[in-house]
PDB file of N, CA and C in Angstrom:
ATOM      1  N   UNK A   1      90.001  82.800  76.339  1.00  0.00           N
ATOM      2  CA  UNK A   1      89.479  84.131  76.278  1.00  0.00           C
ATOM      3  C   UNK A   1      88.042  84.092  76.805  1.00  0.00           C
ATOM      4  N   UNK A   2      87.846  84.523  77.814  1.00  0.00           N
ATOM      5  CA  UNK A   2      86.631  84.763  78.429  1.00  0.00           C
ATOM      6  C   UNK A   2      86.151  86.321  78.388  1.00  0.00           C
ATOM      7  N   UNK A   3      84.400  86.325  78.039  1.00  0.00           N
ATOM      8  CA  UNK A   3      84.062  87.804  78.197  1.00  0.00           C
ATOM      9  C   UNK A   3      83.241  87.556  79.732  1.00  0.00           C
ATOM     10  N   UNK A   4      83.205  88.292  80.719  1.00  0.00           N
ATOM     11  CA  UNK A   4      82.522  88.611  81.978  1.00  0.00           C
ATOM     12  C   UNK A   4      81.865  89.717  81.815  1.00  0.00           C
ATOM     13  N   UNK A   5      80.846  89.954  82.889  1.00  0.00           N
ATOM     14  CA  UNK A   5      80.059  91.025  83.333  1.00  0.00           C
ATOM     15  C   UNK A   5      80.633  91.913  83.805  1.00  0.00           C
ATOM     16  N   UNK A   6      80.506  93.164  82.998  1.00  0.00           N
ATOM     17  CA  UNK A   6      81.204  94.456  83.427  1.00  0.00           C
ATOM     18  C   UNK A   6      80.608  94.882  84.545  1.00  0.00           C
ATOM     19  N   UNK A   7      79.522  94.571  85.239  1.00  0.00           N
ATOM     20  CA  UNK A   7      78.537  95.011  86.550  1.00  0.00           C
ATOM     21  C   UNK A   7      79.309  93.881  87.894  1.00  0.00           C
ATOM     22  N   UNK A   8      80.266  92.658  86.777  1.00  0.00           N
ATOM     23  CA  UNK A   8      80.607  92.116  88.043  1.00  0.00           C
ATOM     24  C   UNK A   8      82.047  91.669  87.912  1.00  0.00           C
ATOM     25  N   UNK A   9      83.245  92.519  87.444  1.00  0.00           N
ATOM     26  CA  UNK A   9      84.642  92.299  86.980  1.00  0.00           C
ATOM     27  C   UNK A   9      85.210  92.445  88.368  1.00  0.00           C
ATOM     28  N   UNK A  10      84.223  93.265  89.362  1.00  0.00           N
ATOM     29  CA  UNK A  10      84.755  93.332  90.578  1.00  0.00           C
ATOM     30  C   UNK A  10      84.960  92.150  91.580  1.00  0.00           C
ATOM     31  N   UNK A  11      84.348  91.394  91.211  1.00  0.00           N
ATOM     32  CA  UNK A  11      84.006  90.278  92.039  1.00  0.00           C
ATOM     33  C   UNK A  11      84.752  88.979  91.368  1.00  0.00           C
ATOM     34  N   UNK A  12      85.589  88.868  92.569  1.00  0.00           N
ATOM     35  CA  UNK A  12      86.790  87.770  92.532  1.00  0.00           C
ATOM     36  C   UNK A  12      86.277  86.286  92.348  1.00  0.00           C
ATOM     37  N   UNK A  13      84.560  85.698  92.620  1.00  0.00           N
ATOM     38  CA  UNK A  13      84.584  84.882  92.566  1.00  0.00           C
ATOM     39  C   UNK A  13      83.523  84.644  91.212  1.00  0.00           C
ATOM     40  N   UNK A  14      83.550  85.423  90.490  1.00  0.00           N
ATOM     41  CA  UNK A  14      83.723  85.327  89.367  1.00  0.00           C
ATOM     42  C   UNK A  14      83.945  84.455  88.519  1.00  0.00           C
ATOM     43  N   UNK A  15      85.742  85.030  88.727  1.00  0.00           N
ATOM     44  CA  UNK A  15      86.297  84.528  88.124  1.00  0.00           C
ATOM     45  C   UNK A  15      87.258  82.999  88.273  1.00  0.00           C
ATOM     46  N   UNK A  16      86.359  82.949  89.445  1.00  0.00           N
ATOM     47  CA  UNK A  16      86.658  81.492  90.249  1.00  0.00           C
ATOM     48  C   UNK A  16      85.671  80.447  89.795  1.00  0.00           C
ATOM     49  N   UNK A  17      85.068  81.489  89.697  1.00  0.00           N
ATOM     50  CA  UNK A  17      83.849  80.118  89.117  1.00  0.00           C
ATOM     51  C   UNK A  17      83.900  79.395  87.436  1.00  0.00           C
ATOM     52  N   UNK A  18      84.563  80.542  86.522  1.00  0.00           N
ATOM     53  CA  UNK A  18      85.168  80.507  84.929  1.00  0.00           C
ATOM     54  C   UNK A  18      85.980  79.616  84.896  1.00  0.00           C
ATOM     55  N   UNK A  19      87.120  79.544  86.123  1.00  0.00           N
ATOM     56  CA  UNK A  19      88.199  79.118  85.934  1.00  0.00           C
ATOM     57  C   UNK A  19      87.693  77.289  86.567  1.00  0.00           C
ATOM     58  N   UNK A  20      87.160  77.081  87.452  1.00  0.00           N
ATOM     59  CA  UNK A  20      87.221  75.916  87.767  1.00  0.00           C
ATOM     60  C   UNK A  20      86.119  75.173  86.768  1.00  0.00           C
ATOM     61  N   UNK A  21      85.501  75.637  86.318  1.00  0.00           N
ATOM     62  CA  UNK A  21      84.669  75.023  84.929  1.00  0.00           C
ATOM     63  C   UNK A  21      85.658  74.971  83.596  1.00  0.00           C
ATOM     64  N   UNK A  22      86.399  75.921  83.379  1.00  0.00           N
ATOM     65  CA  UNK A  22      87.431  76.061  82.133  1.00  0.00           C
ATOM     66  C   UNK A  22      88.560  74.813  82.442  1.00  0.00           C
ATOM     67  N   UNK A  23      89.237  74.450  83.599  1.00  0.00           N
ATOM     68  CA  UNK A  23      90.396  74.406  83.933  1.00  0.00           C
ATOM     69  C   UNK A  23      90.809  73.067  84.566  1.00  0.00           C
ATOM     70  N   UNK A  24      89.223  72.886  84.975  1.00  0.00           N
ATOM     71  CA  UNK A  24      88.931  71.608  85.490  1.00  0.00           C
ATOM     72  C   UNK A  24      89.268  70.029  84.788  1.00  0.00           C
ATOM     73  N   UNK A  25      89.611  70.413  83.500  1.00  0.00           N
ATOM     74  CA  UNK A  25      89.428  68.846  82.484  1.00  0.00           C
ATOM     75  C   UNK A  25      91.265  69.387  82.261  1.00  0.00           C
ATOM     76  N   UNK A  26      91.631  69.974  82.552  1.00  0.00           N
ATOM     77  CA  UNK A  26      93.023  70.555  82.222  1.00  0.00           C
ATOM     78  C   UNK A  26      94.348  70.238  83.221  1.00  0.00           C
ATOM     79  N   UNK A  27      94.669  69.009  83.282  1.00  0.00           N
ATOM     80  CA  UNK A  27      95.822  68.632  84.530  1.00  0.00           C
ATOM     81  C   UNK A  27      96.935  69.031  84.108  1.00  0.00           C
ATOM     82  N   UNK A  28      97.402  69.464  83.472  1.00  0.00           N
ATOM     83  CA  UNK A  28      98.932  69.818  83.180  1.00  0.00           C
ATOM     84  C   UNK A  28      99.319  71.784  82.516  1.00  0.00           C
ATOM     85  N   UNK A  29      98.264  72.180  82.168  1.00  0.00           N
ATOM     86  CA  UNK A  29      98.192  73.471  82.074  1.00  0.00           C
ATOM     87  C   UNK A  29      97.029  73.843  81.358  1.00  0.00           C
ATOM     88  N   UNK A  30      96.900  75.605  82.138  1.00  0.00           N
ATOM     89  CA  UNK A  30      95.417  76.016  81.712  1.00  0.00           C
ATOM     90  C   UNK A  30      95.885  77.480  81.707  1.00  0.00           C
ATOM     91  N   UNK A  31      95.683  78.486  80.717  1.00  0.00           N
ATOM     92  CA  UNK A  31      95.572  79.864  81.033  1.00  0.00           C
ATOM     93  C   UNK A  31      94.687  80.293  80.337  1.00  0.00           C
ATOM     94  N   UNK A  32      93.884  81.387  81.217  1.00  0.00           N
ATOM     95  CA  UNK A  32      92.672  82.035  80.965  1.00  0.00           C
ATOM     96  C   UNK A  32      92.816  83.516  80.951  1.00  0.00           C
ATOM     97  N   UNK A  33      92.476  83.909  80.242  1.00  0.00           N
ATOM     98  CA  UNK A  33      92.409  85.595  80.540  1.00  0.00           C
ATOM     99  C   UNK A  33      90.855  86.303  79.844  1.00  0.00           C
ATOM    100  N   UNK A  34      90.244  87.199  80.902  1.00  0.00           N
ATOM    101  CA  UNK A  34      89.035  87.519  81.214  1.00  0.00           C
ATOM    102  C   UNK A  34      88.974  88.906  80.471  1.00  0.00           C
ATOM    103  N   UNK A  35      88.214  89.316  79.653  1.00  0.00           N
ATOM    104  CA  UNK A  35      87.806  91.273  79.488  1.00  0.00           C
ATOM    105  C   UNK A  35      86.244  90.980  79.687  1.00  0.00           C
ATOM    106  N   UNK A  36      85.753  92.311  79.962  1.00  0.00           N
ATOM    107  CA  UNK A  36      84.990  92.924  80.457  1.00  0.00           C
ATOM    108  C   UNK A  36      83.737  93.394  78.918  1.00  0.00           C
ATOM    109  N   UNK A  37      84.919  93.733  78.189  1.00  0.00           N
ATOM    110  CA  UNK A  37      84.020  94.212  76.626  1.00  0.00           C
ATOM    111  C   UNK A  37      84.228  93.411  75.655  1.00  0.00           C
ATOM    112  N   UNK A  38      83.296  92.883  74.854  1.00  0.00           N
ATOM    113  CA  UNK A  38      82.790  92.130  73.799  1.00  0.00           C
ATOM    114  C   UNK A  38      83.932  92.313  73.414  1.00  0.00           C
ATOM    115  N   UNK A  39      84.146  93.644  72.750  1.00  0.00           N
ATOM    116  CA  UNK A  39      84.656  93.877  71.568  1.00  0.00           C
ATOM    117  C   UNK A  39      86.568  94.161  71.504  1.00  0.00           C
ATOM    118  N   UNK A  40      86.102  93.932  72.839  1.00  0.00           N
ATOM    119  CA  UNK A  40      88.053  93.950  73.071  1.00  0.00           C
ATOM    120  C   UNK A  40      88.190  92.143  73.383  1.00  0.00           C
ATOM    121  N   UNK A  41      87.978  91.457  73.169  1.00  0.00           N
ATOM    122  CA  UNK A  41      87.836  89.969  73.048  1.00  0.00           C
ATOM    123  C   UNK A  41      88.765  89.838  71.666  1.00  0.00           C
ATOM    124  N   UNK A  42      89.909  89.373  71.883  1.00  0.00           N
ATOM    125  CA  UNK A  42      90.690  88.730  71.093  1.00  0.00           C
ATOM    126  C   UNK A  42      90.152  87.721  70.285  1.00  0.00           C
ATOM    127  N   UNK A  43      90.232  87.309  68.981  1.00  0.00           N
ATOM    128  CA  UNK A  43      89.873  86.156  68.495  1.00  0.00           C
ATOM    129  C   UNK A  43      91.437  85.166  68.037  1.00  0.00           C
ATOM    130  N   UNK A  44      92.369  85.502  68.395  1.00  0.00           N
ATOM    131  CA  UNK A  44      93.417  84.580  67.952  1.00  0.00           C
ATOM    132  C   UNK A  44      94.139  85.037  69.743  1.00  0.00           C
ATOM    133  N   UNK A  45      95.614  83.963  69.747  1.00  0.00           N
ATOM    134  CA  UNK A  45      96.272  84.324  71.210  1.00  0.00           C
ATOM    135  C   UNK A  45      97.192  85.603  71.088  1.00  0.00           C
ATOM    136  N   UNK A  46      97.122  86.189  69.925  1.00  0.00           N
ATOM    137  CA  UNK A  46      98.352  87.560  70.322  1.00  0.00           C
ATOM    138  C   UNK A  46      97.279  88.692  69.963  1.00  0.00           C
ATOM    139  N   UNK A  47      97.631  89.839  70.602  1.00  0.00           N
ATOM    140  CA  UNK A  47      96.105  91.069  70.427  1.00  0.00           C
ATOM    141  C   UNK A  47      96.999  91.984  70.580  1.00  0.00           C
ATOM    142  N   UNK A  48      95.922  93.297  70.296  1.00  0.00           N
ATOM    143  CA  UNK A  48      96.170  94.402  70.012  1.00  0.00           C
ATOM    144  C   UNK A  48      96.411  95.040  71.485  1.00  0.00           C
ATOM    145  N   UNK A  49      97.316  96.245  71.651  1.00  0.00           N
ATOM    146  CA  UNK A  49      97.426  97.177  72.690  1.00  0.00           C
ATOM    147  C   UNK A  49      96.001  97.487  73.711  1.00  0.00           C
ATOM    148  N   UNK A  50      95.086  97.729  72.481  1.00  0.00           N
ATOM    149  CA  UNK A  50      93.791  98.245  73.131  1.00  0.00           C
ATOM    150  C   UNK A  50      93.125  96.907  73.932  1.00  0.00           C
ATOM    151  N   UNK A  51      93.308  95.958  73.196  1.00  0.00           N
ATOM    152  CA  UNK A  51      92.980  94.752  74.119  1.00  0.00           C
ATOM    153  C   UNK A  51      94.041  94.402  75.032  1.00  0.00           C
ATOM    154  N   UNK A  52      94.992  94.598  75.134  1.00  0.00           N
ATOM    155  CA  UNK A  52      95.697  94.491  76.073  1.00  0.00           C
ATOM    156  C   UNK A  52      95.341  95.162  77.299  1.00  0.00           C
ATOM    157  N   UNK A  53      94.927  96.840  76.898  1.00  0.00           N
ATOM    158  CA  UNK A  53      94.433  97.257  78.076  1.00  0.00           C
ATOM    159  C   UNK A  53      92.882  97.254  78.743  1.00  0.00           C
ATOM    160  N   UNK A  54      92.294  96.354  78.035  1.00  0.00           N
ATOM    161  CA  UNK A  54      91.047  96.067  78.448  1.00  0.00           C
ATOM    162  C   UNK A  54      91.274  94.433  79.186  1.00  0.00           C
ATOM    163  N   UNK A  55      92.113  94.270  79.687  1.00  0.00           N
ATOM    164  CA  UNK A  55      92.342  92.529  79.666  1.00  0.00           C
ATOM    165  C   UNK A  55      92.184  92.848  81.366  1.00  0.00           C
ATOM    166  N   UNK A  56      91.030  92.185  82.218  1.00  0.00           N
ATOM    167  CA  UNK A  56      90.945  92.682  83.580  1.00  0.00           C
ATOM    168  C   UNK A  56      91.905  91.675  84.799  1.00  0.00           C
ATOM    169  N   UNK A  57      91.432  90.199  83.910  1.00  0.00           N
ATOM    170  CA  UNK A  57      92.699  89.163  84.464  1.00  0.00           C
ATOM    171  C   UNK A  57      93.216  88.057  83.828  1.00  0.00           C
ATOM    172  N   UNK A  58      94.287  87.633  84.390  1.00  0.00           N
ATOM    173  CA  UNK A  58      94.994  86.178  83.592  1.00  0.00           C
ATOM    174  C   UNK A  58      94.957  85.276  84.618  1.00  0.00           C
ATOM    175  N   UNK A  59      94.800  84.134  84.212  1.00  0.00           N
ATOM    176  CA  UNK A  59      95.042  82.982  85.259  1.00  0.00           C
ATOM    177  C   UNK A  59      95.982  82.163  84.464  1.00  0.00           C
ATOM    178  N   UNK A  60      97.249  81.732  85.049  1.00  0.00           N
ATOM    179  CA  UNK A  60      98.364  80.598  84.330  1.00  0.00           C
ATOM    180  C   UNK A  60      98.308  79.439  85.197  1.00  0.00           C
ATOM    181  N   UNK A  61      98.648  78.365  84.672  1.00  0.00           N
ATOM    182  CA  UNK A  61      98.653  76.927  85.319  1.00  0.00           C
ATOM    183  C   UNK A  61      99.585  76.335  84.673  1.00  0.00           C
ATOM    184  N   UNK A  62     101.091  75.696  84.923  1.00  0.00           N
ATOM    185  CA  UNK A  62     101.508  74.670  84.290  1.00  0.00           C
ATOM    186  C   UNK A  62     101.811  74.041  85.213  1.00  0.00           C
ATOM    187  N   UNK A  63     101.740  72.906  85.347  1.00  0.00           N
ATOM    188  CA  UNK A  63     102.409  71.912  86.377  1.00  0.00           C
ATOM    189  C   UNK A  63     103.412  71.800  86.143  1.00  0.00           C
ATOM    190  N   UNK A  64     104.378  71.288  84.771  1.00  0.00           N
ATOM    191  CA  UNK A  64     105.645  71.023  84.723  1.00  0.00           C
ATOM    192  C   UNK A  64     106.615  72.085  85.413  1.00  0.00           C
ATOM    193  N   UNK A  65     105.786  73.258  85.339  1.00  0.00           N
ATOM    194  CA  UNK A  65     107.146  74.544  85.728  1.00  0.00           C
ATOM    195  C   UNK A  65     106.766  75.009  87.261  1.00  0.00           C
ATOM    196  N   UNK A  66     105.830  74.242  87.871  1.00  0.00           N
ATOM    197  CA  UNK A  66     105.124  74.656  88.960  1.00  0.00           C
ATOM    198  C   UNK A  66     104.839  76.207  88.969  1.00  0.00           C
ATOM    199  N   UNK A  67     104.130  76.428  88.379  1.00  0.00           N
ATOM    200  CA  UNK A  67     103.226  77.271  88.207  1.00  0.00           C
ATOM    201  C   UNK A  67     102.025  77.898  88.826  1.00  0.00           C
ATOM    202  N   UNK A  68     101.648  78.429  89.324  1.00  0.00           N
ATOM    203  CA  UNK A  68      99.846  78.722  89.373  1.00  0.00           C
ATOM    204  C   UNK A  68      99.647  79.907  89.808  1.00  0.00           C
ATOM    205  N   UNK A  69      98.718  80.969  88.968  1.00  0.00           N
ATOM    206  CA  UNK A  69      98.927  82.473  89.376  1.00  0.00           C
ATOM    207  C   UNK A  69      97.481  83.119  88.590  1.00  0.00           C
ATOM    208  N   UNK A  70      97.230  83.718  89.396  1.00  0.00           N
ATOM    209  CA  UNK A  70      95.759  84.601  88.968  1.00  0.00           C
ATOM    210  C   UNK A  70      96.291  85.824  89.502  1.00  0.00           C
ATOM    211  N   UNK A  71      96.050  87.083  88.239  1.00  0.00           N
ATOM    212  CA  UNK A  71      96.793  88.557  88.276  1.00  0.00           C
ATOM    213  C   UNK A  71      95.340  89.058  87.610  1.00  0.00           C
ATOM    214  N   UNK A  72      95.029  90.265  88.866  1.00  0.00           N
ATOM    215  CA  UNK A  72      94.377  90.404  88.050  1.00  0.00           C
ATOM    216  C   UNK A  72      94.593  92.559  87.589  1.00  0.00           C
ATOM    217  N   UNK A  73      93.773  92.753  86.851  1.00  0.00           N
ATOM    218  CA  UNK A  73      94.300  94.439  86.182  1.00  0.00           C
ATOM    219  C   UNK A  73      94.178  95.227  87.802  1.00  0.00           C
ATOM    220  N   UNK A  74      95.319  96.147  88.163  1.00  0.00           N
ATOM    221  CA  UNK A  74      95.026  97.220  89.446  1.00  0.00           C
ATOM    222  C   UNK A  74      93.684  97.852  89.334  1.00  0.00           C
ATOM    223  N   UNK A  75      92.771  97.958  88.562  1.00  0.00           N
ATOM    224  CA  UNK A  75      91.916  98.677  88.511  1.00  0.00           C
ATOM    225  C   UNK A  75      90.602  97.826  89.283  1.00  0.00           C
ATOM    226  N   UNK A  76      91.035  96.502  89.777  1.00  0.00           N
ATOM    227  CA  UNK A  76      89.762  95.253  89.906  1.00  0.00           C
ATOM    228  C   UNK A  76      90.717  95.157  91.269  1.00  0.00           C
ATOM    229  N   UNK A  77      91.599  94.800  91.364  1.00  0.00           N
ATOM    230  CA  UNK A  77      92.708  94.355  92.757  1.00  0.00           C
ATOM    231  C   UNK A  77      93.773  95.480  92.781  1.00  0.00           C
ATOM    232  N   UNK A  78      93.795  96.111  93.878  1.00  0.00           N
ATOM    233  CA  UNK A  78      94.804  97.037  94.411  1.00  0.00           C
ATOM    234  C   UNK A  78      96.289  96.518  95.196  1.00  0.00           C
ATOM    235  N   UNK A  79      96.176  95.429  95.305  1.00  0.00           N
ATOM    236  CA  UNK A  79      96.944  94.373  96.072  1.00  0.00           C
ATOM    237  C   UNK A  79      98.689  94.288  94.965  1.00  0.00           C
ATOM    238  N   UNK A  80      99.322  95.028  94.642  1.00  0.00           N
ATOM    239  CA  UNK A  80     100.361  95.452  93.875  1.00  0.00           C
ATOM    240  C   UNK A  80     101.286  93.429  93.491  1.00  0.00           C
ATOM    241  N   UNK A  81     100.774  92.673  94.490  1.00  0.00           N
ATOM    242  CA  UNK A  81     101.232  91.006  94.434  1.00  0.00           C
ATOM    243  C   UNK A  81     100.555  90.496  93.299  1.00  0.00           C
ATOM    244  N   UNK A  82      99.423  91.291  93.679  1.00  0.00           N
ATOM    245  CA  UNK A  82      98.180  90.248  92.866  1.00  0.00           C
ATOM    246  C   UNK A  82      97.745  90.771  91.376  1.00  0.00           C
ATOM    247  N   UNK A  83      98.234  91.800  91.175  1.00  0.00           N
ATOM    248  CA  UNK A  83      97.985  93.170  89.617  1.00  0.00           C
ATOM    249  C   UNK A  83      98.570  93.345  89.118  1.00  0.00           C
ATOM    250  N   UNK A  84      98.435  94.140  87.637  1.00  0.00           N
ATOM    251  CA  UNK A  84      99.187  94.383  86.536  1.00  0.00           C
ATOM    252  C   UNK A  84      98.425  95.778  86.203  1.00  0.00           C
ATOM    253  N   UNK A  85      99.688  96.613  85.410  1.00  0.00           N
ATOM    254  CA  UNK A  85      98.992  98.057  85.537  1.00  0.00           C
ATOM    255  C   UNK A  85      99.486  97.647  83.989  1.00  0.00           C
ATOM    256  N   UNK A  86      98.175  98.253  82.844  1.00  0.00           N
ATOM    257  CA  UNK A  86      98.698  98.479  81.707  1.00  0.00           C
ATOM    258  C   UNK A  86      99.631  99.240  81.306  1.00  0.00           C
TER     259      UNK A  86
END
């Protein structure tokens, strides 16, 4: 659970930069998911609706299942491959 800069949720490398510091000590799986507001920050892995729709992106990694995918909310990426609409 990462909180980011709401002045910079737009900016893809961002969250490139979270992820290769988070993800980096992690060879076999890593998932990250980013909000924008403090207070929609989950403190356990299952959350509420409202945090659900504050959630701007996910990044998944497993190697065993060959895996690897960064989605991030339509409202940050318009790219319908790359997004998730709450």
């Amino acid at each position: 659970m990462v909180l980011i800069d709401s002045d910079r949720d737009m900016d893809k490398a961002v969250y490139g930069a979270a992820l290769s510091k988070i993800c980096r000590s992690e060879p076999d799986f890593c998932r990250v998911r980013f909000w924008n507001d403090k207070r929609l920050v989950p403190e356990s892995i299952s959350f509420t609706e409202a945090q659900f729709k504050g959630l701007r992106a996910e990044y998944v990694f497993n190697r065993a299942g060959s895996v690897q995918e960064m989605r991030y909310a339509c409202t940050v990426v318009s790219d319908k491959n790359q997004c998730f609409s709450h």
